[in-house]
N, C-alpha and C. Protein backbone atom coordinates (compact mmCIF):
# COMPACT_ATOMS: atom_id res chain seq x y z
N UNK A 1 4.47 31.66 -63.67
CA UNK A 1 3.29 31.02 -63.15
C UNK A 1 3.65 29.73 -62.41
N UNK A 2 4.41 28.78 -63.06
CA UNK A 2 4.88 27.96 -62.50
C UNK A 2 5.45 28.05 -60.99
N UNK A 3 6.60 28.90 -60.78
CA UNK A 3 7.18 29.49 -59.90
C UNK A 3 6.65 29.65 -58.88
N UNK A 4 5.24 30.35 -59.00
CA UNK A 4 4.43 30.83 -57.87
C UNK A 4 3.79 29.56 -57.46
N UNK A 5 2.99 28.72 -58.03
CA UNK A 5 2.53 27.35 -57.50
C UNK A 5 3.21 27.23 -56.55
N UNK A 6 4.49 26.09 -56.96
CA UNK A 6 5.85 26.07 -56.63
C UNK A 6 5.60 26.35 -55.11
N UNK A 7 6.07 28.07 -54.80
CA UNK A 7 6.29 28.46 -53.88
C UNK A 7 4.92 28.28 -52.82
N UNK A 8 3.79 28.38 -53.40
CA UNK A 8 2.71 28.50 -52.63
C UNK A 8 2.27 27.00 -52.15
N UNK A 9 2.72 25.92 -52.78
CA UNK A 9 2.72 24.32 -52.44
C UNK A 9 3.84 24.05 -51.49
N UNK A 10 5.34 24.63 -51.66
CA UNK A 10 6.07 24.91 -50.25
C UNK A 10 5.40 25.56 -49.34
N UNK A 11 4.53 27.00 -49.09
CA UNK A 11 4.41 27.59 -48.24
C UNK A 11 3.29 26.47 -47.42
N UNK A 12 2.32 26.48 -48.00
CA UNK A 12 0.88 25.47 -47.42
C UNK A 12 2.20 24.12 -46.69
N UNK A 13 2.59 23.25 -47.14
CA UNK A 13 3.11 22.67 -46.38
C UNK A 13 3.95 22.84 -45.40
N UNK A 14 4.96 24.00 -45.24
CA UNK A 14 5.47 24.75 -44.18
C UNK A 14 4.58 24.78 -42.54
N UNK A 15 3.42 25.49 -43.51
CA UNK A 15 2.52 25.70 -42.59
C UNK A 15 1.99 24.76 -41.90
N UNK A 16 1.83 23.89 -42.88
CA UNK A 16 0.99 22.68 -42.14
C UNK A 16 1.78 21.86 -41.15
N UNK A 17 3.10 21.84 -41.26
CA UNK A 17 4.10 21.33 -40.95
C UNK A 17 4.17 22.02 -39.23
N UNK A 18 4.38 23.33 -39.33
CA UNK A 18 4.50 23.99 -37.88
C UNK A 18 3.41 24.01 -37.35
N UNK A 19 2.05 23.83 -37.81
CA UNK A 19 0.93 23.55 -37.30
C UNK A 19 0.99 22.43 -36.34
N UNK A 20 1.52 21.40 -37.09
CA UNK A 20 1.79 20.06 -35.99
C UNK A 20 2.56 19.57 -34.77
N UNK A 21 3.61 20.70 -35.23
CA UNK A 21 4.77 21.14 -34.29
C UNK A 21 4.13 21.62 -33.02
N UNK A 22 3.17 22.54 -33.16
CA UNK A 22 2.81 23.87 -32.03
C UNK A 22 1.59 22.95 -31.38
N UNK A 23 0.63 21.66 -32.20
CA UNK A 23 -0.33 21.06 -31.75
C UNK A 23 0.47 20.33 -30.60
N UNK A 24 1.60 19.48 -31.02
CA UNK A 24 2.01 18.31 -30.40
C UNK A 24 2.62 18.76 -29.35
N UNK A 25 3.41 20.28 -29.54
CA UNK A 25 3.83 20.72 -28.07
C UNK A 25 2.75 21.38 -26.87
N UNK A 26 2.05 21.57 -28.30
CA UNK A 26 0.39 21.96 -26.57
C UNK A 26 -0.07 21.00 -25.78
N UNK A 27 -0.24 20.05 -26.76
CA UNK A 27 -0.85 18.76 -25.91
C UNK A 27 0.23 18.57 -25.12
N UNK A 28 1.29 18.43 -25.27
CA UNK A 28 2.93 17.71 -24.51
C UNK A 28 2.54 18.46 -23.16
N UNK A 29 2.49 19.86 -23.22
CA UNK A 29 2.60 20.90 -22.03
C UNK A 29 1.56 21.21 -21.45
N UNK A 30 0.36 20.31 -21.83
CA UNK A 30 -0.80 21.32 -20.88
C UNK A 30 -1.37 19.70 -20.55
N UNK A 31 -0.88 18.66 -20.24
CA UNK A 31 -0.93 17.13 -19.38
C UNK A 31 -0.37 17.40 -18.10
N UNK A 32 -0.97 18.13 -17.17
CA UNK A 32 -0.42 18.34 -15.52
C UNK A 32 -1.12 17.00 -14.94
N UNK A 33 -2.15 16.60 -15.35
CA UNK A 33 -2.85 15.40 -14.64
C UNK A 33 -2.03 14.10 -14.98
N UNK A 34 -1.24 13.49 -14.62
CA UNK A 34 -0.36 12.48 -15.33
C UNK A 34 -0.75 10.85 -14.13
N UNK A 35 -0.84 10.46 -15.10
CA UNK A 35 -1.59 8.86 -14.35
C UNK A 35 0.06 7.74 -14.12
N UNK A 36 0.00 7.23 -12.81
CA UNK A 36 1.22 6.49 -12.90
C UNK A 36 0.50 4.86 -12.31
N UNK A 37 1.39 4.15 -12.07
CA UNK A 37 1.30 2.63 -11.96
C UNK A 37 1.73 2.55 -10.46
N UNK A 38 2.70 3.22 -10.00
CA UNK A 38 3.19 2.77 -8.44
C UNK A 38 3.96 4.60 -8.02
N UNK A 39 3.46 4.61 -6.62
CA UNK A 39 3.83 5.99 -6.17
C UNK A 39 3.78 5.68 -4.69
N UNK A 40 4.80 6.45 -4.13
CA UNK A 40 4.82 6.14 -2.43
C UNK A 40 4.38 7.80 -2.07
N UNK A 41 4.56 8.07 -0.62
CA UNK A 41 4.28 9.29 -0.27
C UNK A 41 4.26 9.37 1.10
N UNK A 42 4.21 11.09 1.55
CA UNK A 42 5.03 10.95 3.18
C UNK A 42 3.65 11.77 3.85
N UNK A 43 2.93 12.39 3.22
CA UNK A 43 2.15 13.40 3.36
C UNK A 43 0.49 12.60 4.49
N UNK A 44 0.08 13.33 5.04
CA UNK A 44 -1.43 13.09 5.41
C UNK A 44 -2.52 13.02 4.05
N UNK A 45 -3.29 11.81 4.28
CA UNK A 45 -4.37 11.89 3.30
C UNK A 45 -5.66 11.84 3.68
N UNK A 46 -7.24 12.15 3.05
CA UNK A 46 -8.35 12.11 3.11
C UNK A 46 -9.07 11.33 2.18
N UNK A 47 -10.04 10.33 2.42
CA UNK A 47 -10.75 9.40 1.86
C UNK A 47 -12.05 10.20 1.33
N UNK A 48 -12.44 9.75 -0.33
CA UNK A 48 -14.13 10.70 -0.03
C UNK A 48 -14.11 9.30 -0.94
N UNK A 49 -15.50 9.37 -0.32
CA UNK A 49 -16.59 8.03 -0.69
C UNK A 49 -17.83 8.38 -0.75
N UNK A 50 -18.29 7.70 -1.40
CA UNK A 50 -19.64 7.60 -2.75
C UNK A 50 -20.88 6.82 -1.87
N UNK A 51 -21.51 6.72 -1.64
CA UNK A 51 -22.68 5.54 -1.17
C UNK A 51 -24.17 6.36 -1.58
N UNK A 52 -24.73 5.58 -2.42
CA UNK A 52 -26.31 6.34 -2.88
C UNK A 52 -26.36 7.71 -3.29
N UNK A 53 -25.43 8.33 -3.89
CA UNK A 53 -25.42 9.10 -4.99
C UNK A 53 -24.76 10.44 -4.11
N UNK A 54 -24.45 10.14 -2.58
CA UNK A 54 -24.25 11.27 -1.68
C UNK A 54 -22.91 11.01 -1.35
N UNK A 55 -22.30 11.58 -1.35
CA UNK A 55 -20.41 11.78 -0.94
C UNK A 55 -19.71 12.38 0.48
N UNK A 56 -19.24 11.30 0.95
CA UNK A 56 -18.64 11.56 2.21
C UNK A 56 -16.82 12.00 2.72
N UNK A 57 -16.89 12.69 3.28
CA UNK A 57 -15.15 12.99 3.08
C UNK A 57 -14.80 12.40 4.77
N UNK A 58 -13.79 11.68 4.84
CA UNK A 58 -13.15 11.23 6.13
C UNK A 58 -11.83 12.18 6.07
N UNK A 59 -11.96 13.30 7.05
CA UNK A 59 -10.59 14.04 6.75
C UNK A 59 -9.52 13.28 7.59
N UNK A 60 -9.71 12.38 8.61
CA UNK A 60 -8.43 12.20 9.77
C UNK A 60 -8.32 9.97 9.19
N UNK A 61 -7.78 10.06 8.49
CA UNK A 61 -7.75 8.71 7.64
C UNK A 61 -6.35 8.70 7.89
N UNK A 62 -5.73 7.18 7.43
CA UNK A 62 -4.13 6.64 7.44
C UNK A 62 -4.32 5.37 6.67
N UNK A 63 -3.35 4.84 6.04
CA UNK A 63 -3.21 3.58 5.17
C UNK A 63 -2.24 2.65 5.82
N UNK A 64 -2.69 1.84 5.49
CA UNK A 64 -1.90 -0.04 5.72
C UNK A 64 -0.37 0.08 5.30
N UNK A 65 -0.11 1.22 4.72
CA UNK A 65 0.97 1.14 3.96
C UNK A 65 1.26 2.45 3.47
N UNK A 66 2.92 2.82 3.06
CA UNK A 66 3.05 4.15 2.28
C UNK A 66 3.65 4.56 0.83
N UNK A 67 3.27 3.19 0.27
CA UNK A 67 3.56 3.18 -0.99
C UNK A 67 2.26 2.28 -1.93
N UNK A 68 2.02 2.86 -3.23
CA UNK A 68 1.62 1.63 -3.69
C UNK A 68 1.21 1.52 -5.23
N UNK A 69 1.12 0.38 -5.74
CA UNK A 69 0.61 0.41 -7.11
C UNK A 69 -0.53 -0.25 -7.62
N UNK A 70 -1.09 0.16 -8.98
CA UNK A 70 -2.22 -0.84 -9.50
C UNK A 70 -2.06 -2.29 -9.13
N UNK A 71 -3.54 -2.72 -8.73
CA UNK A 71 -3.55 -3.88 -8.27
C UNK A 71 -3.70 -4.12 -7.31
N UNK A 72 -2.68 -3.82 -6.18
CA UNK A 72 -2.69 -3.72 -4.65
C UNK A 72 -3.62 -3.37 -4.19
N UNK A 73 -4.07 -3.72 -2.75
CA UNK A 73 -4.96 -3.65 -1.84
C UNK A 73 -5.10 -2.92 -0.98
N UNK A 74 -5.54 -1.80 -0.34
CA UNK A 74 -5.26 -0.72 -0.08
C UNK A 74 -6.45 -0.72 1.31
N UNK A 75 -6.07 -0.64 2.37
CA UNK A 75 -6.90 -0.77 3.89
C UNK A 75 -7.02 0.69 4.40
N UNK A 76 -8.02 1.22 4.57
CA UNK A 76 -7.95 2.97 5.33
C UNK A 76 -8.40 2.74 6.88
N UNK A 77 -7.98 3.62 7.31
CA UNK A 77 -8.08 3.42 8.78
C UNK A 77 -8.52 4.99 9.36
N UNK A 78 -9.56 4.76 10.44
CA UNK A 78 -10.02 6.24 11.15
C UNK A 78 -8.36 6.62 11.93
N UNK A 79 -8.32 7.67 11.97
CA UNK A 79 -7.09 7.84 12.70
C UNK A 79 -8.09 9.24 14.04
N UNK A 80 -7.28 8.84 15.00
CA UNK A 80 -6.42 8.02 15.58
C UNK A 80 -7.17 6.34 16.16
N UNK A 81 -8.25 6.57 16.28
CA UNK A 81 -9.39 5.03 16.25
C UNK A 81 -7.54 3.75 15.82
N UNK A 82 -7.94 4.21 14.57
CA UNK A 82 -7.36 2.61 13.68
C UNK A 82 -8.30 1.35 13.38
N UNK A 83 -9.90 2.24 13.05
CA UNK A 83 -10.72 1.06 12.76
C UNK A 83 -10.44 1.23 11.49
N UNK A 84 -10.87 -0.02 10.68
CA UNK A 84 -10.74 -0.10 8.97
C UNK A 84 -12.25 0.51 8.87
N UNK A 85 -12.28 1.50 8.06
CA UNK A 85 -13.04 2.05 7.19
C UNK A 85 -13.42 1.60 6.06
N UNK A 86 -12.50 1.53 5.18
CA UNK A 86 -12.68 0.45 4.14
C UNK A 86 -11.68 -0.03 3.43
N UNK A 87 -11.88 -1.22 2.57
CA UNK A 87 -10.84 -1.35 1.64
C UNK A 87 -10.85 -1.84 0.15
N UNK A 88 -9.51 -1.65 -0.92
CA UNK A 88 -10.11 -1.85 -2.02
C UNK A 88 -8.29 -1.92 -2.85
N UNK A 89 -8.54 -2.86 -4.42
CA UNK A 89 -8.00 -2.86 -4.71
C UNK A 89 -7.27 -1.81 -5.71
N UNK A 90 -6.78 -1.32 -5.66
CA UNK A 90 -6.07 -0.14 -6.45
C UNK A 90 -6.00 -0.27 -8.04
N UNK A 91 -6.77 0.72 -8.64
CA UNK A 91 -7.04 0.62 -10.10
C UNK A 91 -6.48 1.86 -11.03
N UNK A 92 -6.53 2.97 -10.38
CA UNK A 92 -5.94 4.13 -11.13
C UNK A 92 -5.38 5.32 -9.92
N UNK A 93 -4.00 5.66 -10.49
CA UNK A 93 -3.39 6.51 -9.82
C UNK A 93 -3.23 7.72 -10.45
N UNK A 94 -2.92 8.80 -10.01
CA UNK A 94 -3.34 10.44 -10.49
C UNK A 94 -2.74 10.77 -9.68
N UNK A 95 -1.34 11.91 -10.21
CA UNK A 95 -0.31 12.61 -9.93
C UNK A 95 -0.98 14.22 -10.01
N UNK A 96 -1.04 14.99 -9.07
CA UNK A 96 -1.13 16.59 -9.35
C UNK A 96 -0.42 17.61 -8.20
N UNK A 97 -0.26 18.26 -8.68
CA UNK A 97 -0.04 19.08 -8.35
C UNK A 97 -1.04 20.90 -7.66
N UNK A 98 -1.08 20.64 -6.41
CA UNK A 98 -2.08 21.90 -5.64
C UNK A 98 -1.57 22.99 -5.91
N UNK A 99 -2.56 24.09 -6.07
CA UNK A 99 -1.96 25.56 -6.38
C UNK A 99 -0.93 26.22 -5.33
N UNK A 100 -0.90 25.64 -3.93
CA UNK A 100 0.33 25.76 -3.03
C UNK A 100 1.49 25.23 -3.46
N UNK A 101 1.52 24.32 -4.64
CA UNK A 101 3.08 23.58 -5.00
C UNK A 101 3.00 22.20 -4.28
N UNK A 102 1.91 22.10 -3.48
CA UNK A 102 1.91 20.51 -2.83
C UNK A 102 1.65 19.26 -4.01
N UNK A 103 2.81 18.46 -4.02
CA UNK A 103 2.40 17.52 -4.87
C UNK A 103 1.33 16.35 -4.40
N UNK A 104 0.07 15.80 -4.85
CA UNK A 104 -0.55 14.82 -4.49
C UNK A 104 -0.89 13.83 -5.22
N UNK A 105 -1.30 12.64 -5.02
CA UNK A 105 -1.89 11.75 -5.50
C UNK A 105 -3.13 11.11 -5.17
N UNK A 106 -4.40 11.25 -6.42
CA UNK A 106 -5.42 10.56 -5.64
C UNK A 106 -5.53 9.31 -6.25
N UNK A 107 -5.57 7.87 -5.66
CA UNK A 107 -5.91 6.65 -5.45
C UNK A 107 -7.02 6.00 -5.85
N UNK A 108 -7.14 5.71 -6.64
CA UNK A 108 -8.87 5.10 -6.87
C UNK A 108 -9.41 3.49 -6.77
N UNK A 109 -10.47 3.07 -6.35
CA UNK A 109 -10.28 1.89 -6.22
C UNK A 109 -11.81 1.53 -5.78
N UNK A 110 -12.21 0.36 -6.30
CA UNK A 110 -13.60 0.12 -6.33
C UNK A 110 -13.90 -0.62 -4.90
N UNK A 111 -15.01 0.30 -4.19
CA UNK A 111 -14.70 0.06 -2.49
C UNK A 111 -15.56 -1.09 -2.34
N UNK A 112 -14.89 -2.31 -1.44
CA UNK A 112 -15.44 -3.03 -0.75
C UNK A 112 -17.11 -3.48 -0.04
N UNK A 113 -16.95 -2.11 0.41
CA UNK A 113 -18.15 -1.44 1.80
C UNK A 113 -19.00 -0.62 0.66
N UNK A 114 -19.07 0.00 -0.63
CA UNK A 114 -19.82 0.68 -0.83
C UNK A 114 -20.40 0.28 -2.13
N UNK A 115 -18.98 -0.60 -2.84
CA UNK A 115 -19.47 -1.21 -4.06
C UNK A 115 -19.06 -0.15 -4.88
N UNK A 116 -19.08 1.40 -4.97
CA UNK A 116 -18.54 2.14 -5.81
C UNK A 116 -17.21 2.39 -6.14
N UNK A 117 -16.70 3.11 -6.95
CA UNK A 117 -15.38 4.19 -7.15
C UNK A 117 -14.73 4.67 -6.58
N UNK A 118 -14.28 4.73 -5.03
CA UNK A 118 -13.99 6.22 -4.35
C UNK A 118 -12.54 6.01 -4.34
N UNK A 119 -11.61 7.29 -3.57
CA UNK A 119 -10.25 7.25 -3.95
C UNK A 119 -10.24 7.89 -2.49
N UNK A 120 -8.80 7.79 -2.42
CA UNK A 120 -8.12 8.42 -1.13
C UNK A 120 -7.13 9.56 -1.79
N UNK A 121 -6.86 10.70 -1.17
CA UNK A 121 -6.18 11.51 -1.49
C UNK A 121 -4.74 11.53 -0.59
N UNK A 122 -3.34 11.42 -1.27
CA UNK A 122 -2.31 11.59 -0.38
C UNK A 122 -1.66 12.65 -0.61
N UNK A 123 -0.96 13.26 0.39
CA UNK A 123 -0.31 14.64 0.02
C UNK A 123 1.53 14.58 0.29
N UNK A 124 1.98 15.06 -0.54
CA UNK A 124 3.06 14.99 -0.42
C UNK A 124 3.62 13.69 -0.91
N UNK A 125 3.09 13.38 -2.12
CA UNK A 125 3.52 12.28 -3.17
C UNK A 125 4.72 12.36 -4.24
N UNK A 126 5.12 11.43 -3.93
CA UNK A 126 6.81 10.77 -4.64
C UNK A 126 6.38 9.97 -5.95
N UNK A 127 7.12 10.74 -6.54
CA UNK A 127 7.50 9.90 -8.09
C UNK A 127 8.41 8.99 -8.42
């Protein structure tokens, strides 16, 4: 009688044990959205912006710059124009990956001109 306890107080903890194993590697492996601090990039990007609850996409956009991190100040420009569209300081960055294998990053940053959230999307982003 003893014996069997025993074994069945090893088994339950076994279990519980690889339970945590198989949790901690799911979570590990299914984080494709990965947030970074500073990222450069070579790729064309598109701006979508927020104003009164309606969302606008600027597909032919260019930046002040081709790198950047939280904090920084971030200027978009009509291309080929080169008027400033808008600008904003950089608050959260987002690494993904497109179902073509294109790596991107979208930019977020509380806009100037609109007062909201909006982000710029770059393609072909460096880690």
């Amino acid at each position: 009688m003893k014996g069997s306890f025993v074994n069945m107080f090893k088994s339950y903890f076994k279990g519980r044990y690889l339970f945590y194993i198989f949790l901690s590697f799911l979570l590990i492996s299914c984080s494709e959205n990965k947030i970074e601090n500073k990222i450069s990039w070579q790729g064309n990007s598109f701006y979508v912006s927020r104003e009164n609850d309606e969302y606008k996409i600027d597909y032919s956009v260019t930046t002040n710059k081709t790198s950047a991190e939280i904090g920084t100040e971030l200027n978009i420009f009509s291309f080929p124009e080169g008027k400033i569209i808008d600008s904003f300081f950089i608050e959260l960055i987002e690494k993904e990956v497109r179902v073509d294998g294109v790596e991107f990053c979208r930019i977020w940053g509380n806009s100037e001109k609109t007062k909201s959230m909006n982000y710029i999307v770059v393609n072909d982003c460096l880690y």
